[in-house]
C-alpha atoms as a PDB file:
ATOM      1  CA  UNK A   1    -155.991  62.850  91.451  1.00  0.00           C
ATOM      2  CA  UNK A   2    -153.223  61.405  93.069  1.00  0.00           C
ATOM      3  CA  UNK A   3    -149.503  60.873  90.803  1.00  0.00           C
ATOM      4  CA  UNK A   4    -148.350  57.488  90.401  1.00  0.00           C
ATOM      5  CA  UNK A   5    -147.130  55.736  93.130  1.00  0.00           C
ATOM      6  CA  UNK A   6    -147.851  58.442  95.817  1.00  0.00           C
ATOM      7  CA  UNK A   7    -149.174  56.677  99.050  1.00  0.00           C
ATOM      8  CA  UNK A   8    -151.669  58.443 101.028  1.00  0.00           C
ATOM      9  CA  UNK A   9    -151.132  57.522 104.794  1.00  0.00           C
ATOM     10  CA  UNK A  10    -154.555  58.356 106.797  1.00  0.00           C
ATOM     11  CA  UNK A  11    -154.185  58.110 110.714  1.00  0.00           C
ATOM     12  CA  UNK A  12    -156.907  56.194 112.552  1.00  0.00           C
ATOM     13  CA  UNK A  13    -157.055  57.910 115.162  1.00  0.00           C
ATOM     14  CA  UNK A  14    -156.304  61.894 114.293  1.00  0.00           C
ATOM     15  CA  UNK A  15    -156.884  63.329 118.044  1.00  0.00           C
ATOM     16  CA  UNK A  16    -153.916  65.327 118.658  1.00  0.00           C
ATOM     17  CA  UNK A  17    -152.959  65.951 114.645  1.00  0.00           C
ATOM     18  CA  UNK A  18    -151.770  69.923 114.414  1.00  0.00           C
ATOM     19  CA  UNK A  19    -152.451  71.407 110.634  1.00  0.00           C
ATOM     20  CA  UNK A  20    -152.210  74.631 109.354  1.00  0.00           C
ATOM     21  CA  UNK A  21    -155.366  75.860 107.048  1.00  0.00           C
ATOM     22  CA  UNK A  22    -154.475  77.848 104.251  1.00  0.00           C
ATOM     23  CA  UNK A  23    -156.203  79.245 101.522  1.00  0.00           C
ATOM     24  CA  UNK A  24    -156.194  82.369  99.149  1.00  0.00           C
ATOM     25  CA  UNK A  25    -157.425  84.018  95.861  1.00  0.00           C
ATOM     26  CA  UNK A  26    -155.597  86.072  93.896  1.00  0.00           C
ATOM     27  CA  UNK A  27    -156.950  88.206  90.789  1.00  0.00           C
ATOM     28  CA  UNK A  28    -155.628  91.464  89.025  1.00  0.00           C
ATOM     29  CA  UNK A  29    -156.771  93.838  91.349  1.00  0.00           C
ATOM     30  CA  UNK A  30    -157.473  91.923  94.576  1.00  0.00           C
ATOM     31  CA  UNK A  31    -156.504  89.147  96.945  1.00  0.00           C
ATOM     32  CA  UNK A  32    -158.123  87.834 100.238  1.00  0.00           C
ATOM     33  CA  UNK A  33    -155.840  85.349 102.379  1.00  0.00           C
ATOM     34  CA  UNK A  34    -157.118  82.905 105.793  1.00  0.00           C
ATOM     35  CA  UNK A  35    -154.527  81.243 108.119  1.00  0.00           C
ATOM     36  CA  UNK A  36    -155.332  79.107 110.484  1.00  0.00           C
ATOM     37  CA  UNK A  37    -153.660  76.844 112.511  1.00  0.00           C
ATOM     38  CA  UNK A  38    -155.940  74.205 114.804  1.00  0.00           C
ATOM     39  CA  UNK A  39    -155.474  70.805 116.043  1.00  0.00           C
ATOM     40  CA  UNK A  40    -158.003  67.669 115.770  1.00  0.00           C
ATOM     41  CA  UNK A  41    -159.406  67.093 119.089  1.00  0.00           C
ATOM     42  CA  UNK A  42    -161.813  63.880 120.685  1.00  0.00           C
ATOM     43  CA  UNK A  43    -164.707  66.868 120.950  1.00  0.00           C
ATOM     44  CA  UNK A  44    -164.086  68.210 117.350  1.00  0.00           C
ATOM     45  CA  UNK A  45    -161.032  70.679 116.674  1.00  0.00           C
ATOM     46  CA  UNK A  46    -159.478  73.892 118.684  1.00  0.00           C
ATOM     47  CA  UNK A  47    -157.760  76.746 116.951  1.00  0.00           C
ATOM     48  CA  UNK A  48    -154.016  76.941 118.057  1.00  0.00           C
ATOM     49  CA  UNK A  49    -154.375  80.994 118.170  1.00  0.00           C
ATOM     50  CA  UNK A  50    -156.516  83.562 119.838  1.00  0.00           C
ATOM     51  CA  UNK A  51    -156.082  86.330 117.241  1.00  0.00           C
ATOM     52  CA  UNK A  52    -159.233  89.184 116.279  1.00  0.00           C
ATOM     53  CA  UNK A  53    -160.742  87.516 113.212  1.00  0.00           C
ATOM     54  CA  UNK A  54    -161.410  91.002 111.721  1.00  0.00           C
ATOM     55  CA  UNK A  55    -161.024  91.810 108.152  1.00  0.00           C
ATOM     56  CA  UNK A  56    -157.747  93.549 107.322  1.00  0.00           C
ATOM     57  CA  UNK A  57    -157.190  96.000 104.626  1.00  0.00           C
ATOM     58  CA  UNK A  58    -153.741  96.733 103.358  1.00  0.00           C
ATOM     59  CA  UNK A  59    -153.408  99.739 100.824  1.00  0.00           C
END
């Protein structure tokens, strides 16, 4: 759902387009967090960092 007069601009041709995935969950007790920057390529997409994708726990 989109507010009143918010215009969505969609590029025809996204090659080259950078974005930065970001999603999370929060509850009481617990949270889990992904990053990810990556850019929209002719072939599909590349990720903009070469970090271990490991889980990380932080006490």
């Amino acid at each position: 759902m989109r507010k009143a007069g918010y215009e969505l601009l969609l590029c025809q041709d996204p090659a080259n387009m950078c974005f930065h995935f970001q999603s999370g969950v929060w509850l009481d007790d617990f949270g889990a967090a992904v990053s990810k920057p990556f850019v929209v390529t002719d072939m599909g997409g590349e990720r903009l960092c070469d970090v271990d994708r490991g889980l990380v726990v932080v006490d």
